[in-house]
PDB file of N, CA and C in Angstrom:
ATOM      1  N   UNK A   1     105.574 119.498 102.973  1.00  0.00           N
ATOM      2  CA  UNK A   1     104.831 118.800 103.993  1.00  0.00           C
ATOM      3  C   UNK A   1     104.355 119.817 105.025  1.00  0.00           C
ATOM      4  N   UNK A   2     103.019 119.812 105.408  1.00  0.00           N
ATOM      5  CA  UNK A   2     102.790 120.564 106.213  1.00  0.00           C
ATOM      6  C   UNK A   2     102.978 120.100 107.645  1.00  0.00           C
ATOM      7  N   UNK A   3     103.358 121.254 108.473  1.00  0.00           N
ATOM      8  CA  UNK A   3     103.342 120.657 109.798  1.00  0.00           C
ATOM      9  C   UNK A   3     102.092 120.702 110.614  1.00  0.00           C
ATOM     10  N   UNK A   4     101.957 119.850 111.449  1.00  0.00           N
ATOM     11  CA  UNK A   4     100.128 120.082 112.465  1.00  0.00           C
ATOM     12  C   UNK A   4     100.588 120.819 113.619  1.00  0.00           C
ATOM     13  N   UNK A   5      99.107 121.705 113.659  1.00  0.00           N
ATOM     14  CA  UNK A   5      99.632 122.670 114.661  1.00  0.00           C
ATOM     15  C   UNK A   5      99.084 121.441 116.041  1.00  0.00           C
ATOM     16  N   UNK A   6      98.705 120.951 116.567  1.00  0.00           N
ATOM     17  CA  UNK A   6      98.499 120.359 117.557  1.00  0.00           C
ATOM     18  C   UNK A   6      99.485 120.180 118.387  1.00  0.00           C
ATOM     19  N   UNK A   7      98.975 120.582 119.887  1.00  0.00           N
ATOM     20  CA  UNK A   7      99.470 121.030 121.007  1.00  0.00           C
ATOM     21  C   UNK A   7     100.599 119.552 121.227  1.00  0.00           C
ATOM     22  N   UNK A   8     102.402 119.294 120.899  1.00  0.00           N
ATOM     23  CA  UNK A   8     102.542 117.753 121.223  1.00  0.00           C
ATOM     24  C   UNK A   8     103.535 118.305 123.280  1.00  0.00           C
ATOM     25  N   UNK A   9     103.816 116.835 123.531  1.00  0.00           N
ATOM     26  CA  UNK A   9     104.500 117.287 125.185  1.00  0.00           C
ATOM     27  C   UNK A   9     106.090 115.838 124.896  1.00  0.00           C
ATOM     28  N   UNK A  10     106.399 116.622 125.602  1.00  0.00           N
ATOM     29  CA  UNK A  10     107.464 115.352 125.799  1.00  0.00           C
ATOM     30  C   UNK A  10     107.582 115.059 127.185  1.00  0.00           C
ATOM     31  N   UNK A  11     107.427 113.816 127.730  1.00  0.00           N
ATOM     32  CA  UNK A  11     107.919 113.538 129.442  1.00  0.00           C
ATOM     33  C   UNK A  11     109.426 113.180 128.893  1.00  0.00           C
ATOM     34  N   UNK A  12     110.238 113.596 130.239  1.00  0.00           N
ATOM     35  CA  UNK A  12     111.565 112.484 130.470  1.00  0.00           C
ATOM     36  C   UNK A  12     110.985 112.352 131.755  1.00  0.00           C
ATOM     37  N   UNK A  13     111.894 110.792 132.132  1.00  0.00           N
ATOM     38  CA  UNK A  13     111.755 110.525 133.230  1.00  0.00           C
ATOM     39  C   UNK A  13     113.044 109.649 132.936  1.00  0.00           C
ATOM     40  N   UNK A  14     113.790 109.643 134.149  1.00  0.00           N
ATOM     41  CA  UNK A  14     114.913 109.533 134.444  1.00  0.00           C
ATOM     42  C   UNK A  14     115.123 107.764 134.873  1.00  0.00           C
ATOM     43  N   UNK A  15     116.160 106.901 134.225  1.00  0.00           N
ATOM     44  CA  UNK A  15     115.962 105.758 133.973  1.00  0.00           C
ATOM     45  C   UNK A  15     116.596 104.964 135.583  1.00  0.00           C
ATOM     46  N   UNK A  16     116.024 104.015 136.245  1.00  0.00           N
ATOM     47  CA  UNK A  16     116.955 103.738 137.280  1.00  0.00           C
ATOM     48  C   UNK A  16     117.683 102.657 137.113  1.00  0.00           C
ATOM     49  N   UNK A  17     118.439 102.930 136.781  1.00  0.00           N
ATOM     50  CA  UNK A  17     119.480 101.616 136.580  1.00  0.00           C
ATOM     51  C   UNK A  17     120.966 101.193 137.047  1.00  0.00           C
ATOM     52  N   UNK A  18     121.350  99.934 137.261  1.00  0.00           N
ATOM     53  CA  UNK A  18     122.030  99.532 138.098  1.00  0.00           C
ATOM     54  C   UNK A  18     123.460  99.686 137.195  1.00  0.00           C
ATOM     55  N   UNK A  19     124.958  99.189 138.049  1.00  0.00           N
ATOM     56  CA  UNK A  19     126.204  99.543 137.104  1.00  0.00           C
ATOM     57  C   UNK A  19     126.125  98.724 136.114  1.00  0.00           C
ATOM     58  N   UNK A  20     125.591  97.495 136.144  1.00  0.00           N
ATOM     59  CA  UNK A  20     125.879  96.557 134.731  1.00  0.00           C
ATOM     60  C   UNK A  20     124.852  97.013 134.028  1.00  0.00           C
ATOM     61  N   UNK A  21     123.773  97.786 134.453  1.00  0.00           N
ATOM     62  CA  UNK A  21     122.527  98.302 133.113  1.00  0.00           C
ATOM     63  C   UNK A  21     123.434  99.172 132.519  1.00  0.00           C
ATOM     64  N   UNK A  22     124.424  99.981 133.317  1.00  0.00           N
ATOM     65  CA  UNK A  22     125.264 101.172 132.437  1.00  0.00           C
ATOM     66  C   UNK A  22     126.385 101.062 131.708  1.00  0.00           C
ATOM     67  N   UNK A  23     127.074  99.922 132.435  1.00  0.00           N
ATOM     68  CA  UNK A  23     128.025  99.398 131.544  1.00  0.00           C
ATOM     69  C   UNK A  23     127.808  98.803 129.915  1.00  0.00           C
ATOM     70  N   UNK A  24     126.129  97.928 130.198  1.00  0.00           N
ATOM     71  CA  UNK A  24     125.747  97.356 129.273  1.00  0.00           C
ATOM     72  C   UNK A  24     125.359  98.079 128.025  1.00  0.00           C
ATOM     73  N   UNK A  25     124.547  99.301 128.171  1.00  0.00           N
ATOM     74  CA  UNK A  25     124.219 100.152 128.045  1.00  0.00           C
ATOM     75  C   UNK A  25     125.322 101.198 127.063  1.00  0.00           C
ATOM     76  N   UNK A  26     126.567 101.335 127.606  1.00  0.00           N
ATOM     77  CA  UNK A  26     127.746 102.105 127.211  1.00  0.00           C
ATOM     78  C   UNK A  26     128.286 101.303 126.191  1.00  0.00           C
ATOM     79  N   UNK A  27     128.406  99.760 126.202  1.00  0.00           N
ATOM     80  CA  UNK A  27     128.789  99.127 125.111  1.00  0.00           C
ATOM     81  C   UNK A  27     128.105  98.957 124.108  1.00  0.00           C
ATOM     82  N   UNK A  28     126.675  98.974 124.263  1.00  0.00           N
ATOM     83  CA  UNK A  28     125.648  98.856 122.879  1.00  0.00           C
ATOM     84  C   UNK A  28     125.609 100.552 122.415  1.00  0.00           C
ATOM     85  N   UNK A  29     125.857 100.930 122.964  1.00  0.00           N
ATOM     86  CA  UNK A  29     126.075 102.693 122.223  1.00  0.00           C
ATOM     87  C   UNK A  29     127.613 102.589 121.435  1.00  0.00           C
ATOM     88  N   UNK A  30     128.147 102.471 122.381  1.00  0.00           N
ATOM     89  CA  UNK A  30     129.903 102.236 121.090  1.00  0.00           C
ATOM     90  C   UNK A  30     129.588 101.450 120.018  1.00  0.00           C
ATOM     91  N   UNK A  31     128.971 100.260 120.771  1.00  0.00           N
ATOM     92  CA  UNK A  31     129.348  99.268 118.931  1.00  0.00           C
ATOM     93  C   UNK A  31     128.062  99.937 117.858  1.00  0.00           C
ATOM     94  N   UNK A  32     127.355 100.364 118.407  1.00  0.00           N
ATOM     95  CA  UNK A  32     126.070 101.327 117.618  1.00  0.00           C
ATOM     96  C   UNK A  32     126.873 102.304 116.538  1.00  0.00           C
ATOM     97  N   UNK A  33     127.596 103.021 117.315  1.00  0.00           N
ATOM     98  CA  UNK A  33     128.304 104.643 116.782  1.00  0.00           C
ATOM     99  C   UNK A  33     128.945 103.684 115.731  1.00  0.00           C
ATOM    100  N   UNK A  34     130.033 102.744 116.222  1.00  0.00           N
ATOM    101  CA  UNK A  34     131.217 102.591 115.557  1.00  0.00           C
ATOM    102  C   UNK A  34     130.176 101.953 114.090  1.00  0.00           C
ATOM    103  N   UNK A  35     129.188 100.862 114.240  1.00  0.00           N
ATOM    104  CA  UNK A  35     128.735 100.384 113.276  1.00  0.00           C
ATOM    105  C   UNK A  35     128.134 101.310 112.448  1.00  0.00           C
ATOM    106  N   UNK A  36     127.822 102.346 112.880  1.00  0.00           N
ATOM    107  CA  UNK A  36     126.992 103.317 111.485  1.00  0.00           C
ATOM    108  C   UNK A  36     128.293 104.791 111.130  1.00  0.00           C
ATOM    109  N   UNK A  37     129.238 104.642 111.860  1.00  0.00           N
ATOM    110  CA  UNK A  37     130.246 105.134 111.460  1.00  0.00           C
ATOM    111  C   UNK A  37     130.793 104.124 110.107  1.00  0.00           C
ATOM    112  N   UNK A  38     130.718 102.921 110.315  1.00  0.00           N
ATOM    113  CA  UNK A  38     131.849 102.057 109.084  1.00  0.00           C
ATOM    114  C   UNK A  38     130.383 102.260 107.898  1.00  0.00           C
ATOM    115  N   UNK A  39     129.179 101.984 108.361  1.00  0.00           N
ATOM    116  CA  UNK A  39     128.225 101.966 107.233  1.00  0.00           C
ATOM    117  C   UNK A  39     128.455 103.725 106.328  1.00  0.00           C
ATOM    118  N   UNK A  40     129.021 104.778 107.065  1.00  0.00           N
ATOM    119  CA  UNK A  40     128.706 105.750 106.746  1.00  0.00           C
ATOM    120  C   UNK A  40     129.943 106.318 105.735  1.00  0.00           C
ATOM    121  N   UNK A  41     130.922 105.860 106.360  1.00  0.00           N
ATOM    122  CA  UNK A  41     132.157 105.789 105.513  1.00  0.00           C
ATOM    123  C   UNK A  41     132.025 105.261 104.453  1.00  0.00           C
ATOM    124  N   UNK A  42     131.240 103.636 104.050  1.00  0.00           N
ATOM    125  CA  UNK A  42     131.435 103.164 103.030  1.00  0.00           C
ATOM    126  C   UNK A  42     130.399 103.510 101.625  1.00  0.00           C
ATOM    127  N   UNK A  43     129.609 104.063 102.754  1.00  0.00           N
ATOM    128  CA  UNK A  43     128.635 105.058 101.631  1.00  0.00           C
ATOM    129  C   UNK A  43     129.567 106.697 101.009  1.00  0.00           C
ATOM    130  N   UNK A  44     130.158 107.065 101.885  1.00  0.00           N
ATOM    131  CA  UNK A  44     130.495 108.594 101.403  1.00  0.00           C
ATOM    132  C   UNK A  44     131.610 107.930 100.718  1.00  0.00           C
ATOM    133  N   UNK A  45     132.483 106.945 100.708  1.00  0.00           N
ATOM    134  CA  UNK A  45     133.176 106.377  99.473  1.00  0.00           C
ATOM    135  C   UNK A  45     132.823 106.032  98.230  1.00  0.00           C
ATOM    136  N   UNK A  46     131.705 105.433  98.242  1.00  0.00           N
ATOM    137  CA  UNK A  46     130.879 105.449  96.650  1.00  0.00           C
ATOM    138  C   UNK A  46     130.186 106.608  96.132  1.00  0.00           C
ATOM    139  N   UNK A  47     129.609 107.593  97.339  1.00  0.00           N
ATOM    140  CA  UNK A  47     129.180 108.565  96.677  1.00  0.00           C
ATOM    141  C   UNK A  47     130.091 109.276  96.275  1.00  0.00           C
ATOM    142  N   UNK A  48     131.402 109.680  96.577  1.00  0.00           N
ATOM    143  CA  UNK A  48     132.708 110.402  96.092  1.00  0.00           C
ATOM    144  C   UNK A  48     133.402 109.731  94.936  1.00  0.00           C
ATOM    145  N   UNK A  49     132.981 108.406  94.874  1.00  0.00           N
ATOM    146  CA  UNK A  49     133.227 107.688  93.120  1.00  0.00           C
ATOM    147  C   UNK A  49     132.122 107.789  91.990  1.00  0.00           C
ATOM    148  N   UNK A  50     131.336 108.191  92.792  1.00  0.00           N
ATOM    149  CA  UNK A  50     129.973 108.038  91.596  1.00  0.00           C
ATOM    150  C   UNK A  50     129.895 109.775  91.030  1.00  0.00           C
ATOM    151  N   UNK A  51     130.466 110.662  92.238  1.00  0.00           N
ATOM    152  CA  UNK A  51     130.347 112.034  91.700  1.00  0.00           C
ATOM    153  C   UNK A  51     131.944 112.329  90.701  1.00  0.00           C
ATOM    154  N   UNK A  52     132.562 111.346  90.874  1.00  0.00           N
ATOM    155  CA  UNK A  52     133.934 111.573  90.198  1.00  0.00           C
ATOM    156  C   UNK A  52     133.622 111.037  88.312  1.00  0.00           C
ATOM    157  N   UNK A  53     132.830 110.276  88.804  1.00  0.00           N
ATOM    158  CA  UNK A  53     132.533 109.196  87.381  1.00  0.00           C
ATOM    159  C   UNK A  53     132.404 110.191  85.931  1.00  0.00           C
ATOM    160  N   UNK A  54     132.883 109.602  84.944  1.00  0.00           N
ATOM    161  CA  UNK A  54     132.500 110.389  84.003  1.00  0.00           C
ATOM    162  C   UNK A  54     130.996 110.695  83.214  1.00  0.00           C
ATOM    163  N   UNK A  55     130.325 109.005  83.486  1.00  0.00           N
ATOM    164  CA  UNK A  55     128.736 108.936  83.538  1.00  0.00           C
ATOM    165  C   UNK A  55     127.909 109.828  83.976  1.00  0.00           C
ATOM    166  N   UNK A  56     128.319 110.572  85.628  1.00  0.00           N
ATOM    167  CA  UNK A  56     127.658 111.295  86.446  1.00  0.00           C
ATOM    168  C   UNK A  56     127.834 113.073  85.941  1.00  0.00           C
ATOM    169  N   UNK A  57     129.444 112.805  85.615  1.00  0.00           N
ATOM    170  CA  UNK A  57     129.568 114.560  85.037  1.00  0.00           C
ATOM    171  C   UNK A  57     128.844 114.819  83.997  1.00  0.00           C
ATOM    172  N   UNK A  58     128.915 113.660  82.551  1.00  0.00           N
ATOM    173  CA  UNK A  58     127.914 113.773  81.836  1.00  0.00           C
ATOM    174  C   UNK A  58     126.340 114.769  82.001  1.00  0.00           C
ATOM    175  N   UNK A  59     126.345 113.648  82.781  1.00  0.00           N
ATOM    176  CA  UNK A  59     124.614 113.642  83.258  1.00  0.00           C
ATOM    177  C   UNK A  59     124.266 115.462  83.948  1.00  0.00           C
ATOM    178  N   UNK A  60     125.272 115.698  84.799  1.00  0.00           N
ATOM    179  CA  UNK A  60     125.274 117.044  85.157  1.00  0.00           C
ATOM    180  C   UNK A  60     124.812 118.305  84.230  1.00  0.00           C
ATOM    181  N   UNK A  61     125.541 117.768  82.663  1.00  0.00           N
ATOM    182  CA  UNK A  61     125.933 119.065  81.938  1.00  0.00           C
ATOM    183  C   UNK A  61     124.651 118.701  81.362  1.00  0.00           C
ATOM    184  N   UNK A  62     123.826 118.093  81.319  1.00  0.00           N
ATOM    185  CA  UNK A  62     122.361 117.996  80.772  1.00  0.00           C
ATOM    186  C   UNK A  62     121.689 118.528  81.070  1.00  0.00           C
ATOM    187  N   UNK A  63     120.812 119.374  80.321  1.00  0.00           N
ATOM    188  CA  UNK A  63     119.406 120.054  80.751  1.00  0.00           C
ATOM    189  C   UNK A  63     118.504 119.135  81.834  1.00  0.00           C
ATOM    190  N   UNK A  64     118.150 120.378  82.723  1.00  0.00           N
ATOM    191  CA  UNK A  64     117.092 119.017  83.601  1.00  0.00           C
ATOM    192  C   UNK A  64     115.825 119.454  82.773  1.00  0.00           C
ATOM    193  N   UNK A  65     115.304 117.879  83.313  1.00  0.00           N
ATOM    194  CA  UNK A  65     114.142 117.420  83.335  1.00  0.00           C
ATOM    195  C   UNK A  65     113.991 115.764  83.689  1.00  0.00           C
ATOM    196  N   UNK A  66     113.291 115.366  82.782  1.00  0.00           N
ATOM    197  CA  UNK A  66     112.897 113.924  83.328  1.00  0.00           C
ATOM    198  C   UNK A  66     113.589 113.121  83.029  1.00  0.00           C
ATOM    199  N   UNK A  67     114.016 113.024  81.717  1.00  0.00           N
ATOM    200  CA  UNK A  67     115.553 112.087  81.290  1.00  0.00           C
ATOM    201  C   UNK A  67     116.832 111.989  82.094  1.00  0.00           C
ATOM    202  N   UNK A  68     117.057 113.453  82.840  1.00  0.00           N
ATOM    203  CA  UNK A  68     118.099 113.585  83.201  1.00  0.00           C
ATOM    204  C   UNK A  68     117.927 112.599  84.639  1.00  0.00           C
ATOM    205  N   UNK A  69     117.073 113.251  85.343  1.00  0.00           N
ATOM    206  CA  UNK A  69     116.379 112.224  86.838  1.00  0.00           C
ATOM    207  C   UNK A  69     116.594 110.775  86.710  1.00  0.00           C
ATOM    208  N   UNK A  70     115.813 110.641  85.861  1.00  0.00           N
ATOM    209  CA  UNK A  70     116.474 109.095  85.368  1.00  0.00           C
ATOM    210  C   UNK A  70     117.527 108.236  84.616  1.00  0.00           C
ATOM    211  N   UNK A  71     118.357 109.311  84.591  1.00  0.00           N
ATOM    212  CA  UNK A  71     119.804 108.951  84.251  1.00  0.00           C
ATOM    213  C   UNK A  71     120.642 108.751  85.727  1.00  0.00           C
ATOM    214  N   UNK A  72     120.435 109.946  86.566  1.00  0.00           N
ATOM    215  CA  UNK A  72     120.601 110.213  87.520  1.00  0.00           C
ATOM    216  C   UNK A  72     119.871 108.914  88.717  1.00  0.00           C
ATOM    217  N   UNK A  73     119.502 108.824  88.434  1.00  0.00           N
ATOM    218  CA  UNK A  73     118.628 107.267  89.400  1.00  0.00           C
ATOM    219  C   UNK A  73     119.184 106.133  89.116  1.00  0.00           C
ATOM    220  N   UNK A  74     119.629 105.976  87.799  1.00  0.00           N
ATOM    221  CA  UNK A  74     120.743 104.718  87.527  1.00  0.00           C
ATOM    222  C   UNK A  74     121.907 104.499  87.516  1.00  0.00           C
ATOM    223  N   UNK A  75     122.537 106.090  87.629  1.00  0.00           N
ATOM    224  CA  UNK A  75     123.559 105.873  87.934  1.00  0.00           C
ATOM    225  C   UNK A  75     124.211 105.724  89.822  1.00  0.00           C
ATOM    226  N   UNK A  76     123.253 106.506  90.482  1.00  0.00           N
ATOM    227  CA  UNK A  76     122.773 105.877  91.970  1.00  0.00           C
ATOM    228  C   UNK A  76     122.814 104.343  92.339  1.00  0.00           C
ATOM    229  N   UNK A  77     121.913 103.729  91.153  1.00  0.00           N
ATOM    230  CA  UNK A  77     121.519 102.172  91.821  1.00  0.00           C
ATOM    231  C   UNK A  77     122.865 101.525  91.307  1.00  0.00           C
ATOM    232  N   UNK A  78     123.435 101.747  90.180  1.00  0.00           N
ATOM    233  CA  UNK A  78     124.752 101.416  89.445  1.00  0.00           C
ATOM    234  C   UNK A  78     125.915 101.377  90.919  1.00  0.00           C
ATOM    235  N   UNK A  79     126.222 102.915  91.431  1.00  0.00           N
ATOM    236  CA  UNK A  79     126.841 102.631  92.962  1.00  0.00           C
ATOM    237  C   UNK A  79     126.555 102.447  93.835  1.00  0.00           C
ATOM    238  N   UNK A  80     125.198 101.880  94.389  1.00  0.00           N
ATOM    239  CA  UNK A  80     125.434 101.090  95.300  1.00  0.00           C
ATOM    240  C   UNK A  80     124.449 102.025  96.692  1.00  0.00           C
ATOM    241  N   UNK A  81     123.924 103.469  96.240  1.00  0.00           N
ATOM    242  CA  UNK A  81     123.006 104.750  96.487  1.00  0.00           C
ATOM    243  C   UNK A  81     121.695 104.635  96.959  1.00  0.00           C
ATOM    244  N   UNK A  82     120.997 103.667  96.179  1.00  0.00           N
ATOM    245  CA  UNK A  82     119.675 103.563  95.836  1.00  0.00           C
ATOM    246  C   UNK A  82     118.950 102.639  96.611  1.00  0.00           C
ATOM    247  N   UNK A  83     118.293 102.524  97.107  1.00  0.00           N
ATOM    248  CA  UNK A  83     117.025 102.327  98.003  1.00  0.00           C
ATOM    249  C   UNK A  83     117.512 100.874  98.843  1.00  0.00           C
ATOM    250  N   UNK A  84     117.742  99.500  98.730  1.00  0.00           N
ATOM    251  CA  UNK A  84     117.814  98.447  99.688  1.00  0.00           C
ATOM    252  C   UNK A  84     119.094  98.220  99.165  1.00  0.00           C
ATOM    253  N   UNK A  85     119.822  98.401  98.363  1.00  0.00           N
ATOM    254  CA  UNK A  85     121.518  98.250  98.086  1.00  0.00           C
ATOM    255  C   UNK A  85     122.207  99.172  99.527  1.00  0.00           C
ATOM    256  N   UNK A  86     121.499 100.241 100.180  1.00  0.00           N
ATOM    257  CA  UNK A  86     122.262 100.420 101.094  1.00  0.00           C
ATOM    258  C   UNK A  86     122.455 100.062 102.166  1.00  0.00           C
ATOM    259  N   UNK A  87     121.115  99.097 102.756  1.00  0.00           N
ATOM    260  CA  UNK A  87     120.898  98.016 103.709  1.00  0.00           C
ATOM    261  C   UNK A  87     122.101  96.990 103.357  1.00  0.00           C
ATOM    262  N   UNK A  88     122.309  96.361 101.669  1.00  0.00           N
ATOM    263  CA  UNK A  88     123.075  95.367 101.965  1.00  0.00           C
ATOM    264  C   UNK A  88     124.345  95.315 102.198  1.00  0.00           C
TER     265      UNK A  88
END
């Protein structure tokens, strides 16, 4: 991907907000972290079963090319890897 050279800027500007905007604020950041912390865990648990699998070692010791990719893509959607299975 190429990058554009065009000139970009960033403003900050500094937010004014009251103690319950910060309090409020501090709790939607925790339950944020903690929620993509449990989503993140339960992904690096299937990906550490799917690389253990004997399907997946298989697939490893195969010549690449295009068969292999798509061995490799099903065994992804198989755990749970692959494109809107990780939303659910």
């Amino acid at each position: 991907m190429i990058r554009e050279t065009t000139s970009s800027f960033v403003l900050t500007l500094p937010l004014k907000t009251t103690i319950s905007d910060n309090s409020a604020l501090e709790k939607y950041f925790e339950l944020s972290r903690r929620y993509y912390n449990a989503i993140l865990g339960k992904l690096l648990k299937r990906y550490y079963l799917m690389i253990q699998s004997k399907k997946y070692i298989q697939i490893c010791k195969m010549p690449k090319g295009k068969e292999r990719n798509k061995m490799f893509d099903e065994v992804e959607k198989e755990f749970g890897l692959k494109g809107t299975a990780i939303n659910k």
